[in-house]
C-alpha atoms as a PDB file:
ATOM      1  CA  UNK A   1       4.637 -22.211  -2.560  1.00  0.00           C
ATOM      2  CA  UNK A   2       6.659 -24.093   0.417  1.00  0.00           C
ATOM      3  CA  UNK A   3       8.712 -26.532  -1.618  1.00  0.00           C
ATOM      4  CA  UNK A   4      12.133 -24.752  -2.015  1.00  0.00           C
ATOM      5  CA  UNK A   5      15.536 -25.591  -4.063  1.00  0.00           C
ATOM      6  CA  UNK A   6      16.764 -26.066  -0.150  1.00  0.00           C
ATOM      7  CA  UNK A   7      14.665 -28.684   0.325  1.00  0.00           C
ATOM      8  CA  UNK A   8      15.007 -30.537  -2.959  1.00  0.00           C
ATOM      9  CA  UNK A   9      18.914 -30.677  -2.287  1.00  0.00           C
ATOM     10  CA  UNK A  10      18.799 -31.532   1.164  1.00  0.00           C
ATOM     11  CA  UNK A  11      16.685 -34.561   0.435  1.00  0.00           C
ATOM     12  CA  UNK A  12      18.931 -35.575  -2.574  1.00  0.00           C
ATOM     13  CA  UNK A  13      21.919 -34.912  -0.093  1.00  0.00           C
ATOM     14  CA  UNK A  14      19.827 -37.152   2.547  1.00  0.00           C
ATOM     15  CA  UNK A  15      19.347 -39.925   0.116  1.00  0.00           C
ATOM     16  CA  UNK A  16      23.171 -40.301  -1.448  1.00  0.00           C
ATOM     17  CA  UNK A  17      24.435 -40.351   2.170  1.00  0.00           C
ATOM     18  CA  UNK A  18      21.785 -42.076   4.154  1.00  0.00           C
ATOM     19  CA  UNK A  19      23.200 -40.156   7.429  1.00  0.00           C
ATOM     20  CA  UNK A  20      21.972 -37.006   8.237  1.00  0.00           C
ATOM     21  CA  UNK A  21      25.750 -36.314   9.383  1.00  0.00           C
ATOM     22  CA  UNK A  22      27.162 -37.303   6.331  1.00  0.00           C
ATOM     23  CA  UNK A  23      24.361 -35.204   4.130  1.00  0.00           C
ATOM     24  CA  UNK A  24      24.554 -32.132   6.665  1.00  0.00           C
ATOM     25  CA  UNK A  25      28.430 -32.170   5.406  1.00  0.00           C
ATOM     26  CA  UNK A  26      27.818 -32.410   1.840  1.00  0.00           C
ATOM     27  CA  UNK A  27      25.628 -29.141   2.470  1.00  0.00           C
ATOM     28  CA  UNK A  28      27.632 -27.198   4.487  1.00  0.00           C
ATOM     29  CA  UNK A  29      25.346 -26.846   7.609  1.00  0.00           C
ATOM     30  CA  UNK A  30      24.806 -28.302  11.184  1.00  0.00           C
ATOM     31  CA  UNK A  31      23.170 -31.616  11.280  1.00  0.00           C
ATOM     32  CA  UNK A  32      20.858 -29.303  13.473  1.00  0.00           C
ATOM     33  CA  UNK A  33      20.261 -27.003  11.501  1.00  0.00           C
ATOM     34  CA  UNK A  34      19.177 -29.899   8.620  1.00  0.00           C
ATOM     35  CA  UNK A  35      17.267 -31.543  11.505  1.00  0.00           C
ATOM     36  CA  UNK A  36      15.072 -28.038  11.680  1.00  0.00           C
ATOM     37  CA  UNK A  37      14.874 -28.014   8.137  1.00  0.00           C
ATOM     38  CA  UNK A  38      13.809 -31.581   7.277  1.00  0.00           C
ATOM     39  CA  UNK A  39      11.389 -31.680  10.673  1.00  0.00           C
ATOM     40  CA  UNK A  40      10.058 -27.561   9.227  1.00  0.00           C
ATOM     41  CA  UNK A  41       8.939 -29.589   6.045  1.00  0.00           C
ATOM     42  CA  UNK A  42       7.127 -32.593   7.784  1.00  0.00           C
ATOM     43  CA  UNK A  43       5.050 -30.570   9.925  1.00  0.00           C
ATOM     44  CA  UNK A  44       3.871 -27.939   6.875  1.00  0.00           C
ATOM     45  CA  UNK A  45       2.500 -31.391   5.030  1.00  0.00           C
ATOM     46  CA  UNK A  46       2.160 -33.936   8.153  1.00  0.00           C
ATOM     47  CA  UNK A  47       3.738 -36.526   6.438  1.00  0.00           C
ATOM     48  CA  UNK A  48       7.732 -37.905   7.616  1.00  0.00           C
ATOM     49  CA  UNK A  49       9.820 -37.967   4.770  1.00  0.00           C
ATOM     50  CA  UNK A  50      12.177 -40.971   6.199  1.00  0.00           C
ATOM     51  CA  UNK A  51      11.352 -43.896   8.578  1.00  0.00           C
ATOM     52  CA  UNK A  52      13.362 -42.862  12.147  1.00  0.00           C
ATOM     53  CA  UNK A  53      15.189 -45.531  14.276  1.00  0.00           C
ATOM     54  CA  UNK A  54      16.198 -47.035  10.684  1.00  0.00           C
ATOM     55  CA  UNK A  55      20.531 -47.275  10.122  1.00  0.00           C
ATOM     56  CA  UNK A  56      20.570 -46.338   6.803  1.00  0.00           C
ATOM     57  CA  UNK A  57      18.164 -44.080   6.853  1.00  0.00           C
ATOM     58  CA  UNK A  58      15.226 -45.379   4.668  1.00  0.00           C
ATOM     59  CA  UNK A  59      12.853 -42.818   2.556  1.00  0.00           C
ATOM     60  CA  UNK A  60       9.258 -43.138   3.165  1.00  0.00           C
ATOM     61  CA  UNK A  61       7.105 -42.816   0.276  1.00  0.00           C
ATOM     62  CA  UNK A  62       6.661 -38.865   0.454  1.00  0.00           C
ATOM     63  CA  UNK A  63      10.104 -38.885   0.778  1.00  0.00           C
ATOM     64  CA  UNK A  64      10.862 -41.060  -2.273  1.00  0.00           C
ATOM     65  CA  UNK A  65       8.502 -38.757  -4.218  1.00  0.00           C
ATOM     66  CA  UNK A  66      10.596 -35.655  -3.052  1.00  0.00           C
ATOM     67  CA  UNK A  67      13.727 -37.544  -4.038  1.00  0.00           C
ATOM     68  CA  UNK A  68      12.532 -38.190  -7.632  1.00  0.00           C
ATOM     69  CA  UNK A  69      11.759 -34.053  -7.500  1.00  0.00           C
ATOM     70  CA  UNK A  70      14.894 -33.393  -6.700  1.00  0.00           C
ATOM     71  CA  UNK A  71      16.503 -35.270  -9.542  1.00  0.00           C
ATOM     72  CA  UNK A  72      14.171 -34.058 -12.543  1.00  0.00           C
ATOM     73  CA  UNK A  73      14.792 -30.453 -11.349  1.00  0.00           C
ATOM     74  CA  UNK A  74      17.588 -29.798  -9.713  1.00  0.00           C
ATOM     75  CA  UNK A  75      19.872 -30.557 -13.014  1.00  0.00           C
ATOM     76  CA  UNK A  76      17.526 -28.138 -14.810  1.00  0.00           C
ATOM     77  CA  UNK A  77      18.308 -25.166 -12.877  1.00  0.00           C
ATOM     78  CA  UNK A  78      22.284 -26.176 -12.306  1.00  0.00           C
ATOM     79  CA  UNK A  79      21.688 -26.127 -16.273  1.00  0.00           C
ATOM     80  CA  UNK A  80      19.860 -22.638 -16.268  1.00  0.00           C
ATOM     81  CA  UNK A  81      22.364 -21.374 -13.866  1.00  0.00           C
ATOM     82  CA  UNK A  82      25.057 -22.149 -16.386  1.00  0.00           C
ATOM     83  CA  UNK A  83      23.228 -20.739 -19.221  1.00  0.00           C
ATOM     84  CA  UNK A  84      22.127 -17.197 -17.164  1.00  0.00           C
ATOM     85  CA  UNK A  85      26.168 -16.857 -16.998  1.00  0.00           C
ATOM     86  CA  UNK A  86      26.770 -17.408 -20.195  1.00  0.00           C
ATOM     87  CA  UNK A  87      24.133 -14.990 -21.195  1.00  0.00           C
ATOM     88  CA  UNK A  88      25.719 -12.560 -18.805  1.00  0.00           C
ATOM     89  CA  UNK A  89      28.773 -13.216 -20.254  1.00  0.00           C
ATOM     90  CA  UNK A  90      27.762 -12.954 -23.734  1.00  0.00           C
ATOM     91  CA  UNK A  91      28.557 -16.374 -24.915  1.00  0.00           C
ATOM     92  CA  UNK A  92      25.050 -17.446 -25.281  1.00  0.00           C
ATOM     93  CA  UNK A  93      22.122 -15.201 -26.390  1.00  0.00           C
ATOM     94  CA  UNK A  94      19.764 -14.442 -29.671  1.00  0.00           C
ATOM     95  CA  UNK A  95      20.367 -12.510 -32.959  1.00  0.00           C
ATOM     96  CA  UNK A  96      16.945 -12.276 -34.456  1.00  0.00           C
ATOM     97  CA  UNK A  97      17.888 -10.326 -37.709  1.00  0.00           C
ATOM     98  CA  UNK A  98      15.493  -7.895 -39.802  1.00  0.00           C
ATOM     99  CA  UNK A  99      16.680  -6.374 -43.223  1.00  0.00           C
ATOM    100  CA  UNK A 100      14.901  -3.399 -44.942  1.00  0.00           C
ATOM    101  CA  UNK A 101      16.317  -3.830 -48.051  1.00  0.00           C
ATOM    102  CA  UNK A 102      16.220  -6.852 -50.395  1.00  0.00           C
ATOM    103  CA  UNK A 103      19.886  -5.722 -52.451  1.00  0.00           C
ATOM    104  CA  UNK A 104      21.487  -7.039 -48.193  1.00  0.00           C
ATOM    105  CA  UNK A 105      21.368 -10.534 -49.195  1.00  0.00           C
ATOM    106  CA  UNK A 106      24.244 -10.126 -51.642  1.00  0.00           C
ATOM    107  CA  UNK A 107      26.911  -9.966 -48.617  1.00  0.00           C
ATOM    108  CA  UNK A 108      24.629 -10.811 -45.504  1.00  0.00           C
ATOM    109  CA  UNK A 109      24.977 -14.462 -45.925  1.00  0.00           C
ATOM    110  CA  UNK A 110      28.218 -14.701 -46.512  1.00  0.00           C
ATOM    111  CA  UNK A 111      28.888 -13.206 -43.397  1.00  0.00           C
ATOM    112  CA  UNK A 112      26.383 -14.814 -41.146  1.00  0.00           C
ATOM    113  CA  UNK A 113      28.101 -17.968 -42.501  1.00  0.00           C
ATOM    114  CA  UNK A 114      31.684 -16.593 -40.220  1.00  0.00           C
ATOM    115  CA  UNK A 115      29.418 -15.199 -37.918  1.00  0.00           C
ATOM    116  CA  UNK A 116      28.014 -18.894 -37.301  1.00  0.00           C
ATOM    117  CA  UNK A 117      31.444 -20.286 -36.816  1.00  0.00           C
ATOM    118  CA  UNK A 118      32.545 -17.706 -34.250  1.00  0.00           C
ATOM    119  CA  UNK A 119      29.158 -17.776 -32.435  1.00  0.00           C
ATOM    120  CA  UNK A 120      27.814 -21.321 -32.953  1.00  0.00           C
ATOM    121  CA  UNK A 121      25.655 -20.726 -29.627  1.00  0.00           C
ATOM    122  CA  UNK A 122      23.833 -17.540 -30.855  1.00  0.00           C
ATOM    123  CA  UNK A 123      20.157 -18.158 -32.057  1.00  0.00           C
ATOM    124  CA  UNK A 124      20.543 -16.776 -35.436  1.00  0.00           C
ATOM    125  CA  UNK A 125      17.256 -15.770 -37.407  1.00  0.00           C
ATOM    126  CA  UNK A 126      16.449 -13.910 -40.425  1.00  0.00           C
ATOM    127  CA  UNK A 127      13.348 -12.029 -42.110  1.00  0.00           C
ATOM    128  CA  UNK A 128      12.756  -9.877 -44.018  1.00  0.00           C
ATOM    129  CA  UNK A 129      10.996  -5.924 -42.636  1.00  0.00           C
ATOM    130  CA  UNK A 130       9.097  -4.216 -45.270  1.00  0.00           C
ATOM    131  CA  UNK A 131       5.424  -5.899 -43.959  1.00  0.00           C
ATOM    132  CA  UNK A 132       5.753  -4.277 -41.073  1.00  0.00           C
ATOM    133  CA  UNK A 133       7.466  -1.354 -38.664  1.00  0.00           C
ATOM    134  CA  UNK A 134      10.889  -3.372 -37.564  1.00  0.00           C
ATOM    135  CA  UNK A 135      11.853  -0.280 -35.373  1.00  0.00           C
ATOM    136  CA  UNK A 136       9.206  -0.906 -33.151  1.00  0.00           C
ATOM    137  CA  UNK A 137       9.848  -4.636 -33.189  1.00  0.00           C
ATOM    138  CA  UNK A 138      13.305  -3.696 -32.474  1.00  0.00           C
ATOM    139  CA  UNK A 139      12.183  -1.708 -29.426  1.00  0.00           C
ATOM    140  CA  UNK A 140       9.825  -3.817 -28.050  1.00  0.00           C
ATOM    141  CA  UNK A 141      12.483  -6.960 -27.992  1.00  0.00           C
ATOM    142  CA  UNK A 142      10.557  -9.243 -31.306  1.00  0.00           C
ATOM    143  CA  UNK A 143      13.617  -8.894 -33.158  1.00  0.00           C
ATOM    144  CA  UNK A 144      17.061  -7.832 -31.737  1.00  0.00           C
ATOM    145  CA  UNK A 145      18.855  -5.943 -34.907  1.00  0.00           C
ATOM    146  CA  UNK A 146      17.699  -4.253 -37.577  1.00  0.00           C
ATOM    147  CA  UNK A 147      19.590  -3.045 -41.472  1.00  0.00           C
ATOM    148  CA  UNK A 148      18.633  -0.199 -42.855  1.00  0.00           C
ATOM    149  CA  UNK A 149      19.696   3.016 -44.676  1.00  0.00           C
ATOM    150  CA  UNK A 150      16.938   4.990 -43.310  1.00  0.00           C
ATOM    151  CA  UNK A 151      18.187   6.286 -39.870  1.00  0.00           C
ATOM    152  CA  UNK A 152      15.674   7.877 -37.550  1.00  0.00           C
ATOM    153  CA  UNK A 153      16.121   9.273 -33.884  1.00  0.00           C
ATOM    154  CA  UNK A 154      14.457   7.056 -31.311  1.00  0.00           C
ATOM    155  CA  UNK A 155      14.635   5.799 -27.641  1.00  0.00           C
ATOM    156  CA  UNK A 156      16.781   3.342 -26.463  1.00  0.00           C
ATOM    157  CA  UNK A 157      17.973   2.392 -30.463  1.00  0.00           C
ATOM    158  CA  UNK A 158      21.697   3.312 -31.654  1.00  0.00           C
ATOM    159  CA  UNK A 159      22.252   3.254 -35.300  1.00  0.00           C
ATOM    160  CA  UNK A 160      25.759   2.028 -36.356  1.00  0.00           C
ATOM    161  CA  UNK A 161      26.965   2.777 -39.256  1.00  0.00           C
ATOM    162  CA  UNK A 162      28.383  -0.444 -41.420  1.00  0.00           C
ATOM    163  CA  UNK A 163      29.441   1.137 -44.484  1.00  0.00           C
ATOM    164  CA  UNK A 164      28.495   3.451 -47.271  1.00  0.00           C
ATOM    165  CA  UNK A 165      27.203   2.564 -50.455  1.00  0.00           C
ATOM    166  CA  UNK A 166      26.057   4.237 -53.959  1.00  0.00           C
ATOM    167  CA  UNK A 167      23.190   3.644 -55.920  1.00  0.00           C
ATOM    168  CA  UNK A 168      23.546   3.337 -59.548  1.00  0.00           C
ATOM    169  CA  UNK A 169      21.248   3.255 -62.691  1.00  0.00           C
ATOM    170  CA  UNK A 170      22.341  -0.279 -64.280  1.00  0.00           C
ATOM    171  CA  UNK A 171      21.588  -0.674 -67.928  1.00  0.00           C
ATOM    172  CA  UNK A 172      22.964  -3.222 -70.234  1.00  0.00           C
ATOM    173  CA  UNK A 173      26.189  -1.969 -72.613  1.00  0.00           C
ATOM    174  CA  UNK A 174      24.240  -0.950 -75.826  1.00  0.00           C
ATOM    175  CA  UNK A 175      21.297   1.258 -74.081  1.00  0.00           C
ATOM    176  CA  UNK A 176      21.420   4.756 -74.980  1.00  0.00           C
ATOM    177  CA  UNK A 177      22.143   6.636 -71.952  1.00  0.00           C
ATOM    178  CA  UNK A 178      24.744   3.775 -71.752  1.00  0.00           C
ATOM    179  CA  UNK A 179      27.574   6.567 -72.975  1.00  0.00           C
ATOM    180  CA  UNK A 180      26.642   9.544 -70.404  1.00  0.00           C
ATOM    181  CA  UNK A 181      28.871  10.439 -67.532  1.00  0.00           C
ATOM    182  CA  UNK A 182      26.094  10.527 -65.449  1.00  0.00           C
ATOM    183  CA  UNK A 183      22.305  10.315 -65.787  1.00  0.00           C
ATOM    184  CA  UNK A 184      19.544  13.099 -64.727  1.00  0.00           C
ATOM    185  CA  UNK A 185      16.041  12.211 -63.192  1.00  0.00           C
ATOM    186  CA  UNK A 186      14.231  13.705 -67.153  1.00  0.00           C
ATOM    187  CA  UNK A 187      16.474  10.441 -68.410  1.00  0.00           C
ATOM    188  CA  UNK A 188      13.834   7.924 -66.480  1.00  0.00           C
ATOM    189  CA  UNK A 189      10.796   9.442 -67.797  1.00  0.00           C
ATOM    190  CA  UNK A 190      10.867   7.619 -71.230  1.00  0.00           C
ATOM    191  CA  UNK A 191      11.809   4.154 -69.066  1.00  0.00           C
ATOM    192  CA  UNK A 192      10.789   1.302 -67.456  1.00  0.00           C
ATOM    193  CA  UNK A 193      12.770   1.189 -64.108  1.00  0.00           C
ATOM    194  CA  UNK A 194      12.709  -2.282 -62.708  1.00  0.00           C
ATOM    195  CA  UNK A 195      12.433  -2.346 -58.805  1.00  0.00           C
ATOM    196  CA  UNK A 196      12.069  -4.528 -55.583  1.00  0.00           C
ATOM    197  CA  UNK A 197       8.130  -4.940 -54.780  1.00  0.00           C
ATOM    198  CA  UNK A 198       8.386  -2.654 -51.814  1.00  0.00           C
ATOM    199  CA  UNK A 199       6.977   1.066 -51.079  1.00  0.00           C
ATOM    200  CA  UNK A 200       8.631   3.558 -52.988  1.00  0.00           C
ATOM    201  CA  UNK A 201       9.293   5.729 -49.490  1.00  0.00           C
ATOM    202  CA  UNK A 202      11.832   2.687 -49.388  1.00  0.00           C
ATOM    203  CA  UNK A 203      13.049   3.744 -52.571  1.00  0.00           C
ATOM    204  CA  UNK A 204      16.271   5.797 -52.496  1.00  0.00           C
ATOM    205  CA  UNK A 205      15.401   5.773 -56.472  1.00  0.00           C
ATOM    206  CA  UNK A 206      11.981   7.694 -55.637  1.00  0.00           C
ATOM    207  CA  UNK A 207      12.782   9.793 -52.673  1.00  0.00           C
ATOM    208  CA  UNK A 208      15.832  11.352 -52.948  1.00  0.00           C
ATOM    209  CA  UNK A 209      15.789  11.361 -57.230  1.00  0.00           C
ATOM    210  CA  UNK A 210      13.052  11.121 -58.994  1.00  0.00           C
ATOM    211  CA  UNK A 211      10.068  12.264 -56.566  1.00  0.00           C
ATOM    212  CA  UNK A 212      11.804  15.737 -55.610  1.00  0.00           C
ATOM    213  CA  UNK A 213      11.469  16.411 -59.204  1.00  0.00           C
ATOM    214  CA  UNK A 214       8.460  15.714 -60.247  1.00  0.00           C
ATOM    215  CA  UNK A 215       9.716  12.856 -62.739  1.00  0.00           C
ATOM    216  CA  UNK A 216       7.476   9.423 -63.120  1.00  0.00           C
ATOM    217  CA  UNK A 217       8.774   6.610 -65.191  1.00  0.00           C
ATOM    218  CA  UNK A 218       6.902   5.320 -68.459  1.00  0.00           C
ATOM    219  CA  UNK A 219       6.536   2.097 -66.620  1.00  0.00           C
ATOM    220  CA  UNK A 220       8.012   0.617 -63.283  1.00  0.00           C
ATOM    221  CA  UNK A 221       8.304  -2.987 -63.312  1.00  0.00           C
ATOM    222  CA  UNK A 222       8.762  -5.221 -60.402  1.00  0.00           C
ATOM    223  CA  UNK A 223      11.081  -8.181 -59.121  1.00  0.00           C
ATOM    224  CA  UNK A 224      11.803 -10.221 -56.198  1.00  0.00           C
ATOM    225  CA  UNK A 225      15.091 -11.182 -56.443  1.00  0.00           C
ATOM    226  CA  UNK A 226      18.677  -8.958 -57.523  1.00  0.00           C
ATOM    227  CA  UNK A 227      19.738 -11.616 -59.822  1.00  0.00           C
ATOM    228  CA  UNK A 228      15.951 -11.478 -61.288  1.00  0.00           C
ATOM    229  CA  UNK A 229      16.489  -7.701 -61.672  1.00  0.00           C
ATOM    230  CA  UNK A 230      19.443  -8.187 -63.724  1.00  0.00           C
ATOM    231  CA  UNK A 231      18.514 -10.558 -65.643  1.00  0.00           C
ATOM    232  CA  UNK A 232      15.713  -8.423 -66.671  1.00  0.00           C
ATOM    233  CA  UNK A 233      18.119  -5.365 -67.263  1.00  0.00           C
ATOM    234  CA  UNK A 234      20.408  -7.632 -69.365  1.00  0.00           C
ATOM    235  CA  UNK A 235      17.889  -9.078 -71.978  1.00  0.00           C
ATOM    236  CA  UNK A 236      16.798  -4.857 -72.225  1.00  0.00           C
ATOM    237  CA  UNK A 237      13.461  -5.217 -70.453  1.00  0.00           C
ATOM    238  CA  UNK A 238      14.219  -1.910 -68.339  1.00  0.00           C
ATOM    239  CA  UNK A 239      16.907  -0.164 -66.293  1.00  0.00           C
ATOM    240  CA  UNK A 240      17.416  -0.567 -62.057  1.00  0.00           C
ATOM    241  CA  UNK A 241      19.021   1.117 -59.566  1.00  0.00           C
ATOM    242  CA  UNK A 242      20.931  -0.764 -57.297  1.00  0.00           C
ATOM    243  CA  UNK A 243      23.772  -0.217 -55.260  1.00  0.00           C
ATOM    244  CA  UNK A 244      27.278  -0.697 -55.713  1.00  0.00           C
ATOM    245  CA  UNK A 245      27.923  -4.005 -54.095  1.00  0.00           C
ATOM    246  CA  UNK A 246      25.298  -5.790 -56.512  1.00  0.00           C
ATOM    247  CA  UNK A 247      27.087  -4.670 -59.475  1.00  0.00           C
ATOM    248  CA  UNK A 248      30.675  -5.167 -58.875  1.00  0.00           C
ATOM    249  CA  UNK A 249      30.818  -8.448 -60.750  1.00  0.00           C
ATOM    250  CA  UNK A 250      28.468  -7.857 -63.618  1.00  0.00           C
ATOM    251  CA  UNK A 251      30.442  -4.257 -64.808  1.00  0.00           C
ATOM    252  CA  UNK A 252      33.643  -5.222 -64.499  1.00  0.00           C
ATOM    253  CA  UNK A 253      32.799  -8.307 -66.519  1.00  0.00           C
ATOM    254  CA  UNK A 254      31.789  -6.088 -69.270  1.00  0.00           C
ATOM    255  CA  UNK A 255      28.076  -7.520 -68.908  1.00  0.00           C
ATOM    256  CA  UNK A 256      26.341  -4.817 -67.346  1.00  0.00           C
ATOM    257  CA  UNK A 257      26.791  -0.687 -67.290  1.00  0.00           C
ATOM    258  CA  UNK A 258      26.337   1.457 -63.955  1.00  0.00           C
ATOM    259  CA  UNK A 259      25.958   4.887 -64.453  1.00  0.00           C
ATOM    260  CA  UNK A 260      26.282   7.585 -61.592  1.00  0.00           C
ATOM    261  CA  UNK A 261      22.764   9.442 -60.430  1.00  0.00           C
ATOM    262  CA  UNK A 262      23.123  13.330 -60.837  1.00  0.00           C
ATOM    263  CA  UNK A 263      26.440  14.833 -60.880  1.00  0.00           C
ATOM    264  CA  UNK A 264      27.624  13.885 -57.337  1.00  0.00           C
ATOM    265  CA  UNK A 265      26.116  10.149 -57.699  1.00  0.00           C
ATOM    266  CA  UNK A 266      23.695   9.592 -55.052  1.00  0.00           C
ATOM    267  CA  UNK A 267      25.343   8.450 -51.913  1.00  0.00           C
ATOM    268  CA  UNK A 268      23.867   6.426 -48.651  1.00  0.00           C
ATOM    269  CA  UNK A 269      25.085   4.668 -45.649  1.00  0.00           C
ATOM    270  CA  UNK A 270      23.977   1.092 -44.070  1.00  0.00           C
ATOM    271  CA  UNK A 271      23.438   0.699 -40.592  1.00  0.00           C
ATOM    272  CA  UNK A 272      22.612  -1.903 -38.080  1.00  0.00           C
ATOM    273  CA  UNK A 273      20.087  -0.490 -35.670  1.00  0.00           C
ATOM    274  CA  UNK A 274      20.119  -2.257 -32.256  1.00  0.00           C
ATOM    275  CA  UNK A 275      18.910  -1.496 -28.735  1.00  0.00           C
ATOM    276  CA  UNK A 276      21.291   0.722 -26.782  1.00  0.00           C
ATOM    277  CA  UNK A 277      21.505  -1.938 -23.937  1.00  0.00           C
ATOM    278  CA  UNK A 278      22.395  -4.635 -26.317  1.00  0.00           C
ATOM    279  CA  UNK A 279      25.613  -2.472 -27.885  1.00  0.00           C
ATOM    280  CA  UNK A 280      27.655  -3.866 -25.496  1.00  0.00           C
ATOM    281  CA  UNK A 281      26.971  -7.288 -26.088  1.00  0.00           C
ATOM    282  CA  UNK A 282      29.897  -9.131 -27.828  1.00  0.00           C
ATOM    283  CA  UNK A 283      27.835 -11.536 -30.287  1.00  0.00           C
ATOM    284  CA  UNK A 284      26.239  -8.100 -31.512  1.00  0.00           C
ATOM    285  CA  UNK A 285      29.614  -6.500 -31.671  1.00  0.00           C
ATOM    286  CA  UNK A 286      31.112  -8.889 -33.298  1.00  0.00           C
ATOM    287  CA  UNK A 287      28.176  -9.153 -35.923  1.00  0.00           C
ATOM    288  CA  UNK A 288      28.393  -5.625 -36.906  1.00  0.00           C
ATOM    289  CA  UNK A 289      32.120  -5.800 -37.343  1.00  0.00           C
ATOM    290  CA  UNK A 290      31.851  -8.951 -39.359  1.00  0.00           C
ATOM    291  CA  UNK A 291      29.097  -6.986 -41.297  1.00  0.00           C
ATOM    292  CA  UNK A 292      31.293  -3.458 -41.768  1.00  0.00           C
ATOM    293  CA  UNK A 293      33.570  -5.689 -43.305  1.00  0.00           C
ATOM    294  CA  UNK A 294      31.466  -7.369 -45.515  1.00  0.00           C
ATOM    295  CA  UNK A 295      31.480  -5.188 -48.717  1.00  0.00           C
ATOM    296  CA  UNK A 296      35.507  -5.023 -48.504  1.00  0.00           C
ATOM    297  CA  UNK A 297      36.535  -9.069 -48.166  1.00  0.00           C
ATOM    298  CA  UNK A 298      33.970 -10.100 -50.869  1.00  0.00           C
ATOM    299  CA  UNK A 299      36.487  -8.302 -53.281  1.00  0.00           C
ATOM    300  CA  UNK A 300      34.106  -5.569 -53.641  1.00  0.00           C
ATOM    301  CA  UNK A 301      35.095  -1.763 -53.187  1.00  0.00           C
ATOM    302  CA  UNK A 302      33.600   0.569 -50.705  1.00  0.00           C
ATOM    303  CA  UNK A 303      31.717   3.642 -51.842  1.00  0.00           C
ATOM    304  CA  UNK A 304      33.027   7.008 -51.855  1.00  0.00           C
ATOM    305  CA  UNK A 305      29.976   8.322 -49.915  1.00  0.00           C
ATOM    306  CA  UNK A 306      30.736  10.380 -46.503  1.00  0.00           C
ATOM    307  CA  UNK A 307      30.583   8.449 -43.866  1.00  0.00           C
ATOM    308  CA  UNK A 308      27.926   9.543 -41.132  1.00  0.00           C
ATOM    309  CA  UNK A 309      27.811   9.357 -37.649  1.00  0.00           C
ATOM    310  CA  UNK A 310      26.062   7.177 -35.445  1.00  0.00           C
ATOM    311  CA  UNK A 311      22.469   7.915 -34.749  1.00  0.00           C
ATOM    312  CA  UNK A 312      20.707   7.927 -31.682  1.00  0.00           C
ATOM    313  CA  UNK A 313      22.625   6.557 -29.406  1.00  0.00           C
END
């Protein structure tokens, strides 16, 4: 390809000044040297690009075309310029968001609703994960962050922690197992344990509480939505686990009973997974600070959990 920016902006140059002096000034070179350059471009497509002898100087048709070029495309790469530095910067970028758990919704839009006003230049974008393997996505640049509370080690991918949480069996005020201090996994196998429609290796429910002991619920029923799920537990259609954040408002309203799972409750953390070039990023930075926050300044507590370290990174 022979057309170059140099040539586009010398012929815009040419064309405001009509004077090869004048337009060798705006540019910052000899009126030789812009001589060479202009006379370089004739000879490579044997047409002149201005009519000599003429005071102004007076754009042939070739040149005209180059001229109208020059106008369409130079202001979109001053434009990509600007944006490439912003990007550098960190001003301007994408936050293509995946969650692995439905119960995230409860705090995530509140905060992507500051995180909007402190970033209104970011590309924000949300879906949902369990359809298919977001920590490869992640990798391989589809999506740029990931939530989860299942933290693996992997390439190139830090997990950082946001905060801990509990899960906690949820039962409405007059079920039986209402009264216990806590509840064991034998307590599940007489009900019907209402659940997201997603895997049950997704489960903490499953994996880390009922599956290691052998224990299978008379029925499991499921439910898209957390407010669904409550419902459901409230009118005594079956018990849930969810965690902690979900049921601040509904037991301390009285509506709603959380019990502890086992002895020592059971105990996670959430974490926003991201790509270890893109930790230093400030719109991802500030995300997962906004996020860490999220549990504590929607008047909710944090869990008691231990916190973990990061992973991976």
């Amino acid at each position: 390809m022979f057309i170059e920016i140099r040539y586009l902006r010398s012929l815009q140059a040419i064309s405001n000044s009509r004077s090869l002096a004048d337009a060798a000034q705006q540019l910052h070179i000899t009126q030789s040297a812009l001589s060479h350059q202009i006379k370089a471009f004739e000879n490579y497509f044997e047409t002149p690009l201005f009519f000599r002898g003429r005071k102004p100087l007076k754009l042939t048709p070739a040149g005209e075309r180059m001229v109208s070029l020059a106008e369409n495309i130079l202001p979109q790469i001053v434009q990509a310029e600007y944006e490439l530095k912003r990007i550098s910067g960190g001003e301007l970028g994408r936050l293509h968001i995946t969650i692995e758990c439905h119960a995230c919704f409860e705090w995530l839009m509140g905060t992507l609703g500051s995180y909007r006003k402190n970033w209104p230049d970011i590309e924000v974008d949300l879906r949902m994960g369990m359809s298919f393997d977001a920590i490869s996505a992640l990798a391989q640049g589809d999506i740029d962050l990931v939530i989860s509370s299942d933290p693996i080690t992997t390439d190139g991918i830090c997990f950082e922690p946001l905060f801990p949480y509990e899960g906690r069996l949820v039962v409405d005020p007059e079920h039986n197992l209402a009264g216990k201090p806590f509840v064991q996994p034998s307590d599940l196998a007489d009900q019907t344990l209402i659940t997201y429609p997603v895997p049950r290796s997704k489960l903490d429910i499953f994996q880390y509480f009922l599956t290691p002991e052998g224990v299978e619920p008379k029925a499991v029923r499921h439910a898209e939505l957390t407010a669904m799920i409550l419902q459901l537990v409230a009118s005594k259609r079956g018990v849930a686990v969810l965690p902690d954040w979900v049921l601040y408002e509904s037991t301390i309203s009285g509506q709603l009973c959380s019990l502890p799972l086992g002895e020592q409750g059971l105990h996670g953390m959430l974490y926003a997974a991201v790509r270890k070039s893109d930790t230093q990023l400030s719109f991802i930075q500030d995300f997962i600070n906004l996020a860490s926050l999220a549990v504590t300044t929607n008047g909710m507590p944090l869990s008691t959990g231990t916190q973990c370290p990061k992973i991976g990174c």
